[in-house]
C-alpha atoms as a PDB file:
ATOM      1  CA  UNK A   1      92.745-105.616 -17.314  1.00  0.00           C
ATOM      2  CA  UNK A   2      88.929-106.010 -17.325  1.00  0.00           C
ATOM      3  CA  UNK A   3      87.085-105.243 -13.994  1.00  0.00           C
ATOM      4  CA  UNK A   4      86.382-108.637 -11.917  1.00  0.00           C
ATOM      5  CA  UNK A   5      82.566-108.489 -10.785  1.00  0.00           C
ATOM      6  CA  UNK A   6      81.806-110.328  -7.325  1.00  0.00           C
ATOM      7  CA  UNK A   7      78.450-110.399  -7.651  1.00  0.00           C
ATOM      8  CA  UNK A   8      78.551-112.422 -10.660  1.00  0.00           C
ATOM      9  CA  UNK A   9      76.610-110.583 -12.951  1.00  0.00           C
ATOM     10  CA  UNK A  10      73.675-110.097 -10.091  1.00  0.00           C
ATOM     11  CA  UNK A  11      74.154-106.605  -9.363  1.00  0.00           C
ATOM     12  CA  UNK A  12      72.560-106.293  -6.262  1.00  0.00           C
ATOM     13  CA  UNK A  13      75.035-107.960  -3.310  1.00  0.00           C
ATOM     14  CA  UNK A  14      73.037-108.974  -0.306  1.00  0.00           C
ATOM     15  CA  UNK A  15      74.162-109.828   3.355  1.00  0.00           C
ATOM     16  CA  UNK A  16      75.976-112.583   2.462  1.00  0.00           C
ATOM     17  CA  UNK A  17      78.120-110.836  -0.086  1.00  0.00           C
ATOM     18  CA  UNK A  18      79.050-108.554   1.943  1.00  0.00           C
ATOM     19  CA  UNK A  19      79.813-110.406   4.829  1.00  0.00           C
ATOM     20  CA  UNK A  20      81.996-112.774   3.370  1.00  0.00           C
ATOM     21  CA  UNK A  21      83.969-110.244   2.411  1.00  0.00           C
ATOM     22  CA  UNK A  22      85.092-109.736   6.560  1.00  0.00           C
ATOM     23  CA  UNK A  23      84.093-113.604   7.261  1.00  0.00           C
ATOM     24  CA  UNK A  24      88.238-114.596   8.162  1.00  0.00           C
ATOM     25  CA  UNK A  25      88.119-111.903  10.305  1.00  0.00           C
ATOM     26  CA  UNK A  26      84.640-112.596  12.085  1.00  0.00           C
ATOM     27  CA  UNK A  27      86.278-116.384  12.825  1.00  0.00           C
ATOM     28  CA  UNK A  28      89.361-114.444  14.482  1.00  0.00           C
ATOM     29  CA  UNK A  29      86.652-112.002  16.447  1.00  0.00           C
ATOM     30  CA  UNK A  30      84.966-115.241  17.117  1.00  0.00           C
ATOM     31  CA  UNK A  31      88.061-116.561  18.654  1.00  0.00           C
ATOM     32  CA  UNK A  32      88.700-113.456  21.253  1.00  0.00           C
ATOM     33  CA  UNK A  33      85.134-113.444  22.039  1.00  0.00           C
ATOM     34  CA  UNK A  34      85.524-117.347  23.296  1.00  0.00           C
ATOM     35  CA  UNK A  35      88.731-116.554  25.295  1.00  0.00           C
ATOM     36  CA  UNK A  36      87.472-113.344  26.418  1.00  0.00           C
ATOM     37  CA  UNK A  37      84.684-114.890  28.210  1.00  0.00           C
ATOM     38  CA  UNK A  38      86.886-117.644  29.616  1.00  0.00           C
ATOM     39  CA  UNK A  39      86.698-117.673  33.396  1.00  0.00           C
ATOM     40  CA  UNK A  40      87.013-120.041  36.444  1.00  0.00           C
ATOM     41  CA  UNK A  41      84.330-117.929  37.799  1.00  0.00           C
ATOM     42  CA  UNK A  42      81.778-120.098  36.091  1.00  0.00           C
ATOM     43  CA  UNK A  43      78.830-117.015  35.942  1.00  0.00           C
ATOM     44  CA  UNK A  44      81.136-115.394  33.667  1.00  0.00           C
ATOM     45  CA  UNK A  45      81.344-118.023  31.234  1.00  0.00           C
ATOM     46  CA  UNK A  46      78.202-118.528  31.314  1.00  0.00           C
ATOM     47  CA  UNK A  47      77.287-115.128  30.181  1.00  0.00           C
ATOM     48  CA  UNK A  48      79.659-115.627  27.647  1.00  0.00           C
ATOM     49  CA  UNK A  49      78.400-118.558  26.525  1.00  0.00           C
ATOM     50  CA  UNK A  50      74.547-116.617  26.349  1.00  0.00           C
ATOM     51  CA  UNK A  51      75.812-113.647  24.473  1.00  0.00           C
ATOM     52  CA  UNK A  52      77.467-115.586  21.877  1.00  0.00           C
ATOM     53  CA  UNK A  53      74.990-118.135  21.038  1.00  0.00           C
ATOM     54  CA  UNK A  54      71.963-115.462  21.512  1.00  0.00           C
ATOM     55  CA  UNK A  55      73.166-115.014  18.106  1.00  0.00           C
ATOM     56  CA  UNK A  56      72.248-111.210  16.194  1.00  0.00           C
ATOM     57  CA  UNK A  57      75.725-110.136  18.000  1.00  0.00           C
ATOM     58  CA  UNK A  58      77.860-109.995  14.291  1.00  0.00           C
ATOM     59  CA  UNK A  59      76.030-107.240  12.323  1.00  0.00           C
ATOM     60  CA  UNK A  60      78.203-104.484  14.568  1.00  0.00           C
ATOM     61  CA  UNK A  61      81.521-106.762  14.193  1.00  0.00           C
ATOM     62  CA  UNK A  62      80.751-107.169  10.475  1.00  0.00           C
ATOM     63  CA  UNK A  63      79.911-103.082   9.506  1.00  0.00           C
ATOM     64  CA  UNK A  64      83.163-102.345  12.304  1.00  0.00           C
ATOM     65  CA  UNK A  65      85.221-104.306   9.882  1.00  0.00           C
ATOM     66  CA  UNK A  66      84.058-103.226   6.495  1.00  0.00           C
ATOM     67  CA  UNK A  67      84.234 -99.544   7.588  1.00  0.00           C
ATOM     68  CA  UNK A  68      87.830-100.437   8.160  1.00  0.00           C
ATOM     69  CA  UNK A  69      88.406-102.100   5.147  1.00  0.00           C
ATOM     70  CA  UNK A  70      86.825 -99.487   3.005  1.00  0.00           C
ATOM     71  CA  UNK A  71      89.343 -96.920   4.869  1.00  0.00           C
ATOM     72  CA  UNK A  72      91.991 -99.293   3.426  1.00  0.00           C
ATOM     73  CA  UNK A  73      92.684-100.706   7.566  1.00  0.00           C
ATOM     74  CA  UNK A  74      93.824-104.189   6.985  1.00  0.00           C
ATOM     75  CA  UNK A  75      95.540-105.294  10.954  1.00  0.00           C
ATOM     76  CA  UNK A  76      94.415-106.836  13.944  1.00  0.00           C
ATOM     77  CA  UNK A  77      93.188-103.943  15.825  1.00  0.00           C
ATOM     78  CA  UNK A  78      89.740-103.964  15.238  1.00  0.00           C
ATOM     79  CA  UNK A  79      88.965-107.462  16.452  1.00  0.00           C
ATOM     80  CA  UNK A  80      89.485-106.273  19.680  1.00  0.00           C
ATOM     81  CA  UNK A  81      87.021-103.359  19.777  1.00  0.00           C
ATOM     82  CA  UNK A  82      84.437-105.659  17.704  1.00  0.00           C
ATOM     83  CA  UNK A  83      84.058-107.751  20.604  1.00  0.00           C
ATOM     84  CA  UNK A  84      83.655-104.958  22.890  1.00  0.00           C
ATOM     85  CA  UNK A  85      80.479-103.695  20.126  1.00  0.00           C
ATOM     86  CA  UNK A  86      79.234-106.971  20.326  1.00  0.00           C
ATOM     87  CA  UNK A  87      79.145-107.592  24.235  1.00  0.00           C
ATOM     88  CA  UNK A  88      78.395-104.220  26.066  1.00  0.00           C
ATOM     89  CA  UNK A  89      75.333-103.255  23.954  1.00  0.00           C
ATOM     90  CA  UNK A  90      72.159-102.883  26.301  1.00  0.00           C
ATOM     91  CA  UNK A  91      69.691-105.829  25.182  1.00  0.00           C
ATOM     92  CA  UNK A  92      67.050-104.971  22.830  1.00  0.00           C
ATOM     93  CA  UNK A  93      63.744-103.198  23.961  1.00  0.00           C
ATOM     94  CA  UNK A  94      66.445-101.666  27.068  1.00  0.00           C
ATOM     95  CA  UNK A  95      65.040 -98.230  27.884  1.00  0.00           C
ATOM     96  CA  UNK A  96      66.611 -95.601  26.565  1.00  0.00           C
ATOM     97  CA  UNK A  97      68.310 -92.665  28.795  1.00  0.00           C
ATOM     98  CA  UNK A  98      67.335 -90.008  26.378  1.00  0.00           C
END
C-alpha cells in the first residue's frame, strides 16, 4: 500500500495542517472551556468570556494534544488539562519571578 501524503505534494505543513489534525478535539476543549467558566456569579463568566475570545489561548491546547497523539494517547483526558494550559497562564509581558 503506497504512503498517503497530507500535505498534498507541498512538503512543508504549516499551522493549519497541523492543527487540523487535533481540530475535533479543540471543539470538545472548546466546549469545557464554555461550561467551565459558567457561573451565576456573573464576574466569573465574564472572565470567561475575556479569556476565550482574547483569542491566542489554542496554541498550548493544540501542541498538549499533538504531543499526545504522537505518544499514540487517543481519550478524553487531555481536554481537561488543556483548558487548565489555556486559562491559568500569567498574561503576556507578566513579570517573571526568576
Amino acid at each position: 500500500m503506497a504512503a498517503v501524503d497530507p500535505l498534498g505534494g507541498r512538503g512543508v505543513a504549516d499551522l493549519r495542517d497541523i492543527v487540523q489534525l487535533v481540530e475535533e478535539d479543540l471543539a470538545r476543549v472548546e466546549e469545557l472551556f464554555e461550561a467551565q467558566f459558567r457561573s451565576d456569579v456573573g464576574l466569573v463568566g465574564e472572565i470567561g468570556r475575556y479569556i476565550r475570545e482574547g483569542g491566542g489561548k489554542r496554541i498550548r491546547p493544540a501542541l498538549l494534544l499533538l504531543g499526545c497523539r504522537l505518544c499514540g494517547y487517543r481519550g478524553e483526558l487531555p481536554r481537561p488539562c488543556c483548558t487548565t494550559t489555556s486559562s491559568t497562564r500569567p498574561p503576556s509581558g507578566a513579570a517573571s519571578a526568576a
